[in-house]
C-alpha atoms as a PDB file:
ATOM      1  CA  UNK A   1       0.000   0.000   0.000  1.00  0.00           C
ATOM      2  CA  UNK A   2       1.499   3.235  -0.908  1.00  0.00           C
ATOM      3  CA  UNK A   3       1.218   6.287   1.715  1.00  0.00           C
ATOM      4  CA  UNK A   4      -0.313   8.884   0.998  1.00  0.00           C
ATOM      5  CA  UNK A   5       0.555  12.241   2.678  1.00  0.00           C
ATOM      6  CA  UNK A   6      -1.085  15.883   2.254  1.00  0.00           C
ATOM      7  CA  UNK A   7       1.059  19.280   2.849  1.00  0.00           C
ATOM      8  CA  UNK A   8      -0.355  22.849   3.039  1.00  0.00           C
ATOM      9  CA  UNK A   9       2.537  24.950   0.861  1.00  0.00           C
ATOM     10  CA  UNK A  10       1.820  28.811   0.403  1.00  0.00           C
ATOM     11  CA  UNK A  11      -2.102  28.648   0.680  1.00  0.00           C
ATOM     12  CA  UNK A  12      -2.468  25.694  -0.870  1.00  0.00           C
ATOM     13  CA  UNK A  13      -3.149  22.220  -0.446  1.00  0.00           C
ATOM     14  CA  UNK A  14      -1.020  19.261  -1.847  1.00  0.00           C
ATOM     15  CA  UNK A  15      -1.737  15.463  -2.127  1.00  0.00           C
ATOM     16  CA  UNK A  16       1.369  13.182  -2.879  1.00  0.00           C
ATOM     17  CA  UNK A  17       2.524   9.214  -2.580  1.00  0.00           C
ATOM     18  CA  UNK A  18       5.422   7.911  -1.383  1.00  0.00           C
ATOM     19  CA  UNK A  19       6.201   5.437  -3.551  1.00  0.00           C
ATOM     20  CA  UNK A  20       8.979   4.081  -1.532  1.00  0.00           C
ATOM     21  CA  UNK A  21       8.629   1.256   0.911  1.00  0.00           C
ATOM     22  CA  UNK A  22      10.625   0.341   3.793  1.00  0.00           C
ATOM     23  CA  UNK A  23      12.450   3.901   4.882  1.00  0.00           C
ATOM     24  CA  UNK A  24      14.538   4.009   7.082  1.00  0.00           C
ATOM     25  CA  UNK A  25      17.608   5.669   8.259  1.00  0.00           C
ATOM     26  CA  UNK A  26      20.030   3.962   5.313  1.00  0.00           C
ATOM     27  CA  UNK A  27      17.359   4.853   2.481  1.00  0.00           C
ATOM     28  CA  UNK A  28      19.507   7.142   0.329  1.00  0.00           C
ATOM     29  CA  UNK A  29      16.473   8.050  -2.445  1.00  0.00           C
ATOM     30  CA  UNK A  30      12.735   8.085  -2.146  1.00  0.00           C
ATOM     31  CA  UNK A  31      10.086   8.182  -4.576  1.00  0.00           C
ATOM     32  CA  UNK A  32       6.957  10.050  -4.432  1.00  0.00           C
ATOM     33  CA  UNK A  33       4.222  10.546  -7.018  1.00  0.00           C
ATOM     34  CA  UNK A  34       2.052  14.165  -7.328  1.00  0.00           C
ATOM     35  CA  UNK A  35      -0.462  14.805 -10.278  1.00  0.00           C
ATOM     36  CA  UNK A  36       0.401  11.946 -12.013  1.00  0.00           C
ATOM     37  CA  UNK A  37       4.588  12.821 -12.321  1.00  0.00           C
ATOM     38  CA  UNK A  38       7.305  11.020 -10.179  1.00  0.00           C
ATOM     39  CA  UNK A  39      10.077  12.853  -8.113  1.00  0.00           C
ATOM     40  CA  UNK A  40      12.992  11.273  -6.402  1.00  0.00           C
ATOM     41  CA  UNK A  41      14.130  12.995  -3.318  1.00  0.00           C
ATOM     42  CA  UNK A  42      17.948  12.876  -2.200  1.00  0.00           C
ATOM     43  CA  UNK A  43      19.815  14.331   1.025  1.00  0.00           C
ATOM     44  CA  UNK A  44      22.449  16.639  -1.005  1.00  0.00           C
ATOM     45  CA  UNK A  45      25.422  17.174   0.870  1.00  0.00           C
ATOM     46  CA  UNK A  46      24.238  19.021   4.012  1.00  0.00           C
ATOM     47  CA  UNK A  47      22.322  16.009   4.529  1.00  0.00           C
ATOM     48  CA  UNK A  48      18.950  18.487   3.619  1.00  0.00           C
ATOM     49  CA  UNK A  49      16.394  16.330   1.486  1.00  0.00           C
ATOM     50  CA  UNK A  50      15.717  17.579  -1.821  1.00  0.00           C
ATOM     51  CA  UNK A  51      14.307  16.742  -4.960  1.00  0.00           C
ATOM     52  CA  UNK A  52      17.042  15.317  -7.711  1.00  0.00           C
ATOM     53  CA  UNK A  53      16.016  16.843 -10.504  1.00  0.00           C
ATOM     54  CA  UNK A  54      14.733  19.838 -11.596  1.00  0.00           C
ATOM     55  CA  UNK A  55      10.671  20.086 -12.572  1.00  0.00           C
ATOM     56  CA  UNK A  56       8.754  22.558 -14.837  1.00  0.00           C
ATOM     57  CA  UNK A  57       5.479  21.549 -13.459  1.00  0.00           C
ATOM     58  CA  UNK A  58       5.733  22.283  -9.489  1.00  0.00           C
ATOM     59  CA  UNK A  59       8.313  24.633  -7.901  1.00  0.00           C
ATOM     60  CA  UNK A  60      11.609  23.285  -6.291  1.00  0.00           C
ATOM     61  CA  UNK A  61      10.711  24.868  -3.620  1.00  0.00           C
ATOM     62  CA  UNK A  62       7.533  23.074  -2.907  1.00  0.00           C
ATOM     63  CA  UNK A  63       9.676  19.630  -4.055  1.00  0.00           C
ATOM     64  CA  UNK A  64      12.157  20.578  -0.907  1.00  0.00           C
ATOM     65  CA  UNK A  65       9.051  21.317   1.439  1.00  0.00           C
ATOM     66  CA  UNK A  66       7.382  17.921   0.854  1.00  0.00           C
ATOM     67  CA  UNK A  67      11.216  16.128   0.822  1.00  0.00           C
ATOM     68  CA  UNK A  68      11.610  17.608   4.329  1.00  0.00           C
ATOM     69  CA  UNK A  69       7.829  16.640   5.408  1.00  0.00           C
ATOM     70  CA  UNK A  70       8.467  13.279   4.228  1.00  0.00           C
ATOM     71  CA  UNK A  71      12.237  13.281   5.968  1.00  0.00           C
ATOM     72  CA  UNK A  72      10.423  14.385   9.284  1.00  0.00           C
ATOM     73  CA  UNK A  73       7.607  11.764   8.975  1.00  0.00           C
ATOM     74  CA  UNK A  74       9.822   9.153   8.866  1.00  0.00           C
ATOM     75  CA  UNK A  75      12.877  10.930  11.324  1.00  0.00           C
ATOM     76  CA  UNK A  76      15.731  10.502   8.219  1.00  0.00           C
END
């Protein structure tokens, strides 16, 4: 069963999936699915989870926000 998780980013209301199973402290990428795209989130090298590659459809800065909501959900 995938999870599904909602975030509230600048007013508005976002549904995603992570598409990743079993996370846990030694999971180094995670997917997620939102309207219908994937994303893979990374730690970069501050250890800050972000989103690996760049998107033309939602911002990178909503990417990082739902990277470090899933990061916190499961304590990465």
């Amino acid at each position: 069963m995938d999870l599904k998780m909602r975030i509230t980013f600048e007013g508005k209301d976002y549904t995603f999936t992570v598409l990743t199973k079993g996370i846990n402290k030694q999971t180094r990428s995670i997917r997620i699915s939102m309207d219908g795209e994937e994303y893979e989130l990374a730690p970069n090298t501050r250890s800050e989870w972000t989103a690996a590659e760049e998107t033309s459809q939602h911002s990178h800065a909503l990417l990082r926000a739902i990277a470090r909501s899933v990061s916190l959900r499961y304590r990465l």
